[in-house]
C-alpha atoms as a PDB file:
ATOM      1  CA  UNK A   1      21.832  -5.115  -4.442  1.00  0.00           C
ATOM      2  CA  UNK A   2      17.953  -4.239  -3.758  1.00  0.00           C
ATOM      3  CA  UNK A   3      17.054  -7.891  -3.680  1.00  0.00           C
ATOM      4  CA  UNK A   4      19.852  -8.558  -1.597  1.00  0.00           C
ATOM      5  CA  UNK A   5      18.644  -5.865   0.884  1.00  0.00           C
ATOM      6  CA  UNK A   6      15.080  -7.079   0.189  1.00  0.00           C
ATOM      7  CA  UNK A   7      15.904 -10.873   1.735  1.00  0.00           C
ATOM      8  CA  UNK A   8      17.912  -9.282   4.530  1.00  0.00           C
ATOM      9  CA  UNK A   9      15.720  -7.020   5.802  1.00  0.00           C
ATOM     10  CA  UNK A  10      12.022  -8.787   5.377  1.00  0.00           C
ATOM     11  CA  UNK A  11      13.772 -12.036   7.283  1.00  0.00           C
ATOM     12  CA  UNK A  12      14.956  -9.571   9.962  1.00  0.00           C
ATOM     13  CA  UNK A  13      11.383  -8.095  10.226  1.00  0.00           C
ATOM     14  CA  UNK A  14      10.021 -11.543  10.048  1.00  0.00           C
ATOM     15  CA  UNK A  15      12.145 -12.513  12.716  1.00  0.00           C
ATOM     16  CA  UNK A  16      11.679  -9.381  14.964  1.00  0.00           C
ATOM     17  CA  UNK A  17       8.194  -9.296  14.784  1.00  0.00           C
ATOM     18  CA  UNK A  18       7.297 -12.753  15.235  1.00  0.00           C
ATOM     19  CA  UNK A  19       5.422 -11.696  18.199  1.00  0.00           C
ATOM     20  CA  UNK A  20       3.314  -9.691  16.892  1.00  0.00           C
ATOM     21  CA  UNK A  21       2.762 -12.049  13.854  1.00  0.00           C
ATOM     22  CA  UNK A  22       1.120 -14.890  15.893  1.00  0.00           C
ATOM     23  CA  UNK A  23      -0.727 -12.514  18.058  1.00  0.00           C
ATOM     24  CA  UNK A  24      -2.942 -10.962  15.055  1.00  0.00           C
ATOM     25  CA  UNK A  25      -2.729 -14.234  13.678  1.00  0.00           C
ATOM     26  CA  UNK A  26      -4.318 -15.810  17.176  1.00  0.00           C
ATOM     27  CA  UNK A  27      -6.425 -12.594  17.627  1.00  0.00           C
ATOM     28  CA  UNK A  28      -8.199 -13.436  13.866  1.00  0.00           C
ATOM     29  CA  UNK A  29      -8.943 -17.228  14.597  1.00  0.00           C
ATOM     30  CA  UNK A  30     -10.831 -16.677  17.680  1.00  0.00           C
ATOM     31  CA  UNK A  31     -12.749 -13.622  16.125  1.00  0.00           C
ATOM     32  CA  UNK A  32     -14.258 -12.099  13.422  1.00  0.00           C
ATOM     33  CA  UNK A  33     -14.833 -15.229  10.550  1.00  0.00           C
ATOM     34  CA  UNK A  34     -12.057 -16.985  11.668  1.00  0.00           C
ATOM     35  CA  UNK A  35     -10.009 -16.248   8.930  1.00  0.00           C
ATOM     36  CA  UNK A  36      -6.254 -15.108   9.572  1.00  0.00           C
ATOM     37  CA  UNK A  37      -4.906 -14.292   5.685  1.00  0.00           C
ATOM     38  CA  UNK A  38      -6.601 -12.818   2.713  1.00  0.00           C
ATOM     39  CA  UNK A  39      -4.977 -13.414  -0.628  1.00  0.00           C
ATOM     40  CA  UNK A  40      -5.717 -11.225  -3.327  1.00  0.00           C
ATOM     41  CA  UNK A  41      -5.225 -11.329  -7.188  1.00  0.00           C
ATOM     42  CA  UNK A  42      -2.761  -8.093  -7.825  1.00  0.00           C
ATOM     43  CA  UNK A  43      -0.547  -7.402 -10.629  1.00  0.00           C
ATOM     44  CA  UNK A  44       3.375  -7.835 -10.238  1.00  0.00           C
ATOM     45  CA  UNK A  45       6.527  -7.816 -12.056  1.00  0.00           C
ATOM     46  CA  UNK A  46       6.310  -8.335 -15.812  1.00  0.00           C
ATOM     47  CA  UNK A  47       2.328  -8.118 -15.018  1.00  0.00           C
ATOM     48  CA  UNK A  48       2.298 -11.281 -13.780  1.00  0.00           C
ATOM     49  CA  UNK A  49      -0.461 -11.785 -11.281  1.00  0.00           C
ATOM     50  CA  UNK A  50       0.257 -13.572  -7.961  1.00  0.00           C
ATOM     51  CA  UNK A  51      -1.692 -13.601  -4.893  1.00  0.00           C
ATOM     52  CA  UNK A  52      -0.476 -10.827  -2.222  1.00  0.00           C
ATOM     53  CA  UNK A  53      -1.162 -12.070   1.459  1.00  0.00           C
ATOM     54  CA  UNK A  54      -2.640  -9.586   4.087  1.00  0.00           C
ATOM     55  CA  UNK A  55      -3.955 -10.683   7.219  1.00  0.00           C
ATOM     56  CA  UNK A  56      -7.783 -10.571   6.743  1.00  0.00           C
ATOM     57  CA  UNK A  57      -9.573  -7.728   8.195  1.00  0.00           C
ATOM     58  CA  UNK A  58     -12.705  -8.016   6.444  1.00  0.00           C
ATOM     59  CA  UNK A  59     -15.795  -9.585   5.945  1.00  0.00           C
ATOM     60  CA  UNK A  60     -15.911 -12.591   2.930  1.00  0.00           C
ATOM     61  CA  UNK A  61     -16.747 -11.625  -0.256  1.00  0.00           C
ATOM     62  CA  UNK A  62     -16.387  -7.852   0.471  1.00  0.00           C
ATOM     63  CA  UNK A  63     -14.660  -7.017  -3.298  1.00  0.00           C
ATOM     64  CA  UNK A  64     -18.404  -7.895  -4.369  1.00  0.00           C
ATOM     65  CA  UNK A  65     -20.432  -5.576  -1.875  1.00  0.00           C
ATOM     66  CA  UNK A  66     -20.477  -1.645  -1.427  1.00  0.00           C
ATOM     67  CA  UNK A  67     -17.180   0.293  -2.697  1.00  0.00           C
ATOM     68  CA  UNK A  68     -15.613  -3.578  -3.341  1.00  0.00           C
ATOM     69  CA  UNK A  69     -11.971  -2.837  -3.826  1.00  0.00           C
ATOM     70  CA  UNK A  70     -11.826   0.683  -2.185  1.00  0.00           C
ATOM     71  CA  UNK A  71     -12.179   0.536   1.036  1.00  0.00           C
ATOM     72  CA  UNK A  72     -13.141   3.661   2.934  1.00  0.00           C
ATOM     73  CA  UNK A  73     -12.860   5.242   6.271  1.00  0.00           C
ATOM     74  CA  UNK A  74     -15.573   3.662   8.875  1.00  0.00           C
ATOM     75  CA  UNK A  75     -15.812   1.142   6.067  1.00  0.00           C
ATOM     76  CA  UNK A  76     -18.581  -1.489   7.165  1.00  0.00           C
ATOM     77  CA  UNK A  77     -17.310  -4.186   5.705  1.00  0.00           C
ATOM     78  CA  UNK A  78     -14.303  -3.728   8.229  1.00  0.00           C
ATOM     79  CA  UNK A  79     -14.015  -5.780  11.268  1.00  0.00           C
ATOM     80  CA  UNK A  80     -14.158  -4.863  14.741  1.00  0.00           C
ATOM     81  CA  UNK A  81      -9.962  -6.332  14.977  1.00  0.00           C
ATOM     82  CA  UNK A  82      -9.658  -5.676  11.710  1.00  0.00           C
ATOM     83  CA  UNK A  83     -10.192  -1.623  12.012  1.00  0.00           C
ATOM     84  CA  UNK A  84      -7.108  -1.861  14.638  1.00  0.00           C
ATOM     85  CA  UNK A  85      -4.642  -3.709  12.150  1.00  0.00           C
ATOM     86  CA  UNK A  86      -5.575  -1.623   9.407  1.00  0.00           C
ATOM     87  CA  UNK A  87      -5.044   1.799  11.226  1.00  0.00           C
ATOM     88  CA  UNK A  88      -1.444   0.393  12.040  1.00  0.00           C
ATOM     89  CA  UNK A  89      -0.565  -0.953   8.772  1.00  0.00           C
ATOM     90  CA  UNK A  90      -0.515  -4.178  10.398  1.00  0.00           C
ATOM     91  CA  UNK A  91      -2.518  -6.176   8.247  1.00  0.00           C
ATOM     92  CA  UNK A  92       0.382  -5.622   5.479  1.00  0.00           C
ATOM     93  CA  UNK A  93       2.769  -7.139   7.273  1.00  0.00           C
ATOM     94  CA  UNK A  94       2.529 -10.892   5.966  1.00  0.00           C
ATOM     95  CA  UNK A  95       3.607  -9.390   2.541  1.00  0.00           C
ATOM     96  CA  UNK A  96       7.097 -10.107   4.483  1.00  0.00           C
ATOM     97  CA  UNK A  97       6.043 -13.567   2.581  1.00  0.00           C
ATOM     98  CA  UNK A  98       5.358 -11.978  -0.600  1.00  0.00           C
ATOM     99  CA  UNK A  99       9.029 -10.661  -0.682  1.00  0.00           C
ATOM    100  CA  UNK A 100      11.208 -13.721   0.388  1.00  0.00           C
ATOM    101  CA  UNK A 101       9.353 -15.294  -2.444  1.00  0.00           C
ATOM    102  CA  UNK A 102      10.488 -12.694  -4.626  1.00  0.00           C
ATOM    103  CA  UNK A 103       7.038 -11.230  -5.656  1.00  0.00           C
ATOM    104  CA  UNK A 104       7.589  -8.181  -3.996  1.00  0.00           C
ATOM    105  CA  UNK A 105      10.610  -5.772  -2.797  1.00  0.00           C
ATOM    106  CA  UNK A 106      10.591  -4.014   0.390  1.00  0.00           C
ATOM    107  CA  UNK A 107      10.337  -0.610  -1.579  1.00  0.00           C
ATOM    108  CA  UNK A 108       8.291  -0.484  -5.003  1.00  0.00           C
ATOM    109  CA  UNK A 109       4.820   0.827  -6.301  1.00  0.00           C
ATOM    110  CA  UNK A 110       2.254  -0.802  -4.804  1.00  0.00           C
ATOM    111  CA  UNK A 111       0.786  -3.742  -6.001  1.00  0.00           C
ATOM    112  CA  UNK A 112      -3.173  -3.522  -7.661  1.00  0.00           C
ATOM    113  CA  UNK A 113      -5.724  -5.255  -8.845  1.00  0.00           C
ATOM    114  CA  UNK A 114      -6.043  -5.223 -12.520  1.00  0.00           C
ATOM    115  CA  UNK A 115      -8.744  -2.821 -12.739  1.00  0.00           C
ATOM    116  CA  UNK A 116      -6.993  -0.160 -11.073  1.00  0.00           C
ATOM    117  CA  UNK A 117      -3.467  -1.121 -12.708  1.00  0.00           C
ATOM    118  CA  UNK A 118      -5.452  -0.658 -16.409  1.00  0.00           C
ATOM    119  CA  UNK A 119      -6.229   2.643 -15.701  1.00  0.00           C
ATOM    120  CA  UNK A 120      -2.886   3.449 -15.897  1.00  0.00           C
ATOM    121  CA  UNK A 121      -1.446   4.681 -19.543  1.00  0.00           C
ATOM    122  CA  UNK A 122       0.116   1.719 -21.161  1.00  0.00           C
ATOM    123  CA  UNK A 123       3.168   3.128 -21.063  1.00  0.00           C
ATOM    124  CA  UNK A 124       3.489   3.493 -17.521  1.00  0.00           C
ATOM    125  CA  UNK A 125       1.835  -0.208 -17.252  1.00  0.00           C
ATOM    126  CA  UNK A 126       5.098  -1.402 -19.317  1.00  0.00           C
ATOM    127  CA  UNK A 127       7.555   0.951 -17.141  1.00  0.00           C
ATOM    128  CA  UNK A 128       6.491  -0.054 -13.646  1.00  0.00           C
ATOM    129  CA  UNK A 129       6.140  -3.753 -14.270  1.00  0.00           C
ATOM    130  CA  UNK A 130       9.665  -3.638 -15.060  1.00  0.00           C
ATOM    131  CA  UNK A 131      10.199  -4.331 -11.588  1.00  0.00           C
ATOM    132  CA  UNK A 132       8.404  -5.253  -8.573  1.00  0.00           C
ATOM    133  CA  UNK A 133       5.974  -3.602  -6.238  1.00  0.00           C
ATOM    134  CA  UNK A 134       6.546  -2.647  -3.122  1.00  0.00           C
ATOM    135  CA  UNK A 135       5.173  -3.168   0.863  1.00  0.00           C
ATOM    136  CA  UNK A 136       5.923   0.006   0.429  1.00  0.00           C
ATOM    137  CA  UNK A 137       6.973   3.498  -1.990  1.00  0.00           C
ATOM    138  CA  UNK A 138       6.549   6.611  -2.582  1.00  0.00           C
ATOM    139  CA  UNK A 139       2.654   6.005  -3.690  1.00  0.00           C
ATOM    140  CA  UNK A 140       2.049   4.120   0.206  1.00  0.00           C
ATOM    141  CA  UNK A 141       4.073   6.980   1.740  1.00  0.00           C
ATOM    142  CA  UNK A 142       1.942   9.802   0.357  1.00  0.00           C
ATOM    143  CA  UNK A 143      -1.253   7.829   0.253  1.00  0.00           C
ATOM    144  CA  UNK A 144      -0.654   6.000   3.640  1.00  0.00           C
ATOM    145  CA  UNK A 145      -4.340   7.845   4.473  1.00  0.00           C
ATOM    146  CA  UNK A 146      -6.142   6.712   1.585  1.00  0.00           C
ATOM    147  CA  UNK A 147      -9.294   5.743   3.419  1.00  0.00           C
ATOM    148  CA  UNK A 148      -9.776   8.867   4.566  1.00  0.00           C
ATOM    149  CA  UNK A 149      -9.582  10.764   1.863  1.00  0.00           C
ATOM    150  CA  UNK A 150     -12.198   8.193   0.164  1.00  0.00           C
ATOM    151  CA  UNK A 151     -14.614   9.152   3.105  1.00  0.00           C
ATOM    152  CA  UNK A 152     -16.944  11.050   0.743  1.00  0.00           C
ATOM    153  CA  UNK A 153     -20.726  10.186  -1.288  1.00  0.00           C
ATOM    154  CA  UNK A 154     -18.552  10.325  -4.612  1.00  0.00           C
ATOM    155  CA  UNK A 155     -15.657   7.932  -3.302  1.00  0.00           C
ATOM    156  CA  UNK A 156     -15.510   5.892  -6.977  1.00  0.00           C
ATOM    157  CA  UNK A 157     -15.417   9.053  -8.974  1.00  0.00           C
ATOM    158  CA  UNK A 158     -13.090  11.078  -6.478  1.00  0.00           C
ATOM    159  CA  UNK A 159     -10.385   7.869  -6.593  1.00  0.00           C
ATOM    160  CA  UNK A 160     -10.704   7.743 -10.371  1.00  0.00           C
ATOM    161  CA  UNK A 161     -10.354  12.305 -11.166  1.00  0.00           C
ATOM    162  CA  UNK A 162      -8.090  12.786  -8.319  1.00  0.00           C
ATOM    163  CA  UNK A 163      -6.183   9.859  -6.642  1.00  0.00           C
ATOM    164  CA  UNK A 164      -5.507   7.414  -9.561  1.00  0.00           C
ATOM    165  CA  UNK A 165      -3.593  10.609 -11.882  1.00  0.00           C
ATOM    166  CA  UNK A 166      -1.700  11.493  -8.427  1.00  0.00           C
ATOM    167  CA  UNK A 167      -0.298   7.782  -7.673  1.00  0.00           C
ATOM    168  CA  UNK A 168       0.603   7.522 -11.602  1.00  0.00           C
ATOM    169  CA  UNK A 169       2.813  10.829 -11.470  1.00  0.00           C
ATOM    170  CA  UNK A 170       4.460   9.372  -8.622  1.00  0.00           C
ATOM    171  CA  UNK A 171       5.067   5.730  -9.901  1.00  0.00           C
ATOM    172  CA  UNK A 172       6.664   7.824 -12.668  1.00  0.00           C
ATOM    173  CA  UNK A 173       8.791   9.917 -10.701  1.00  0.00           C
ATOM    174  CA  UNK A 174      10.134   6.655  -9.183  1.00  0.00           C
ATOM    175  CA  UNK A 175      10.851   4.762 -12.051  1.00  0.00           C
ATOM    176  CA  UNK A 176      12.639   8.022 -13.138  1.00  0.00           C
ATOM    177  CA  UNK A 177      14.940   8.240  -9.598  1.00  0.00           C
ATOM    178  CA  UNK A 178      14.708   4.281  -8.715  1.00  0.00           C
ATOM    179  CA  UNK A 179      18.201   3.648  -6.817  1.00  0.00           C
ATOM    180  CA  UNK A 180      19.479   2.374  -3.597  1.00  0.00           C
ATOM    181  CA  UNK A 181      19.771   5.783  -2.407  1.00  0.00           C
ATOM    182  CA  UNK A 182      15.856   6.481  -2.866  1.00  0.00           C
ATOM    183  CA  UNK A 183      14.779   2.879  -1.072  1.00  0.00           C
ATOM    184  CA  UNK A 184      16.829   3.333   2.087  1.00  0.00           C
ATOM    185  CA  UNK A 185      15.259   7.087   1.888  1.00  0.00           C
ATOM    186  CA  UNK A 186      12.100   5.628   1.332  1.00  0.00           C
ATOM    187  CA  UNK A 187      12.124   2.655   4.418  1.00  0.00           C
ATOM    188  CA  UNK A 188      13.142   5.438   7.201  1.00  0.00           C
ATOM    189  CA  UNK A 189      10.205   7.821   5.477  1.00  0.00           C
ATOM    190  CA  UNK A 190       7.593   4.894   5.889  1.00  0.00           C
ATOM    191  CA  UNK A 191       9.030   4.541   9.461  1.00  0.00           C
ATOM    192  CA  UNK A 192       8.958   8.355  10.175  1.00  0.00           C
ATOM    193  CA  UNK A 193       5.703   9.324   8.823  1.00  0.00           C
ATOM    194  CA  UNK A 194       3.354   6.549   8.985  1.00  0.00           C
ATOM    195  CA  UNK A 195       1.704   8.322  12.494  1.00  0.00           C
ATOM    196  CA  UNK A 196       2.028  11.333  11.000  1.00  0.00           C
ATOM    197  CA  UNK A 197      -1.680  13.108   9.724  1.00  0.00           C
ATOM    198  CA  UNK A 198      -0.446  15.865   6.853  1.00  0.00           C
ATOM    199  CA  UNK A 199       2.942  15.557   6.375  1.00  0.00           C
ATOM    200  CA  UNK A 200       4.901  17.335   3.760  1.00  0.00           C
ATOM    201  CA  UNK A 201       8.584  15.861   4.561  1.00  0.00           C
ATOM    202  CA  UNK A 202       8.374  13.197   1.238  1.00  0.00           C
ATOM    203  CA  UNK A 203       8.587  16.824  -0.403  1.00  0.00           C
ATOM    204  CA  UNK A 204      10.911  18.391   1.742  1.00  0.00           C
ATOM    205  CA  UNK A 205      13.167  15.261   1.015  1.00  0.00           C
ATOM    206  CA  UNK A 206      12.588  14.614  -2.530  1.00  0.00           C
ATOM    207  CA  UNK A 207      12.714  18.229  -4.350  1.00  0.00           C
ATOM    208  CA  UNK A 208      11.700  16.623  -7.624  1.00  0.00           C
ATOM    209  CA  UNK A 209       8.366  14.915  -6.281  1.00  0.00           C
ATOM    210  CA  UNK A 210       5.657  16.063  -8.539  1.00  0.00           C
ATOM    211  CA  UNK A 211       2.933  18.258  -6.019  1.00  0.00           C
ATOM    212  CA  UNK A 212      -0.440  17.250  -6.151  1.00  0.00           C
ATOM    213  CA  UNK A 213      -3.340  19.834  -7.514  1.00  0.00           C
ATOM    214  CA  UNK A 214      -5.114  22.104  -5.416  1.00  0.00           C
ATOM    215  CA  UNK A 215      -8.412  19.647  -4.125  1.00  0.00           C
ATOM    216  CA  UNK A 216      -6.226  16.720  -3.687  1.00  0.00           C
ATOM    217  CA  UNK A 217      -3.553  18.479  -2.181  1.00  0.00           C
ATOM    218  CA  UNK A 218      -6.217  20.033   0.547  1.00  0.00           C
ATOM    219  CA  UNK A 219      -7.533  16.996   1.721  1.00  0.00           C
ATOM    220  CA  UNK A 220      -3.880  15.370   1.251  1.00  0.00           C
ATOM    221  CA  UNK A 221      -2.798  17.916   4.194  1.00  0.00           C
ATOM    222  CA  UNK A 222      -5.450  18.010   6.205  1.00  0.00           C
ATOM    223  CA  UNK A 223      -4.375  17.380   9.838  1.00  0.00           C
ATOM    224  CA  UNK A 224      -7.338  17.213  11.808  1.00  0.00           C
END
């Protein structure tokens, strides 16, 4: 049923957002390095890797220079069109591609590079390979702000102690409620709050969503 909905709905996006598609794609020839999409090495069902396509919003080689695969607010790495894309999630949009190929599902945890993904317990490595990561889930949702919370001297160490423990209690707690019910809840979430700075409605919806500790949760929350 969830791949079924997966094909339906990514062709439909595909389709309905074609425009917008070939602009960024246009906008990223004729700027920047040229480049329109970046593929990455991230880990997918079964912990297979495959390469998940994002339009490319910064500069070559970045993974090798400064905070490589975090990527932080004012990052400099960042291009100029790229900063625009990434503050409107656009830049994920060709994993549309990702999912009609049947690497990824509409809703799932998100995909991520092996050395993040094996600093998760082996246990939870085994449970949320079992199926296959998502554009995007309850870990997007919640951390849909990521690079600003990263906007600190101790970025590395702050992901590692605070943000990396947080997204692996929620990849639990879906693998624990994973149904149809919780993917259509989780689409018109993504929809609702992605302009929204602070939110606490993924907890207002889902009662059983774990609560993160006190200095995550402050910066989590912060509006301004």
């Amino acid at each position: 049923m969830i791949r079924v909905a997966d094909i339906v709905l990514s062709l439909i996006a595909i389709i309905g957002l074609s425009p917008v598609l070939i602009i960024c794609a246009m906008v990223l020839k004729f700027t920047g390095e040229g480049e329109i999409i970046y593929v990455q090495k991230r880990i997918g069902r079964n912990k297979a890797v495959f390469g998940c396509f994002k339009f490319a919003t910064m500069v070559k080689d970045s993974e090798k220079i400064g905070t490589k695969t975090l990527t932080v607010q004012d990052d400099p790495r960042v291009l100029p069109v790229g900063k625009i894309l990434r503050k409107y999630k656009l830049n994920e949009l060709p994993q549309l591609g990702n999912i009609l190929l049947g690497q990824m599902s509409v809703i799932g945890p998100r995909p991520l590079v092996a050395a993040a993904f094996n600093q998760y317990p082996s246990e939870l490595q085994d449970k949320i390979s079992t199926y296959s990561p998502g554009l995007s889930g309850i870990g997007s949702l919640v951390f849909r702000d990521e690079e600003r919370l990263l906007d600190r001297e101790d970025s590395v160490r702050f992901y590692e102690d605070h943000i990396l423990p947080y997204k692996a209690q929620l990849e639990e707690w879906f693998f624990q409620n994973r149904n149809i019910k919780t993917y259509f809840l989780l689409i018109i979430l993504t929809i609702i709050c992605l302009p929204i700075k602070g939110t606490k409605l993924p907890w207002r919806v889902f009662k059983s969503l774990p609560h993160p500790k006190e200095t995550l949760g402050k910066e989590l929350f912060k509006t301004d």
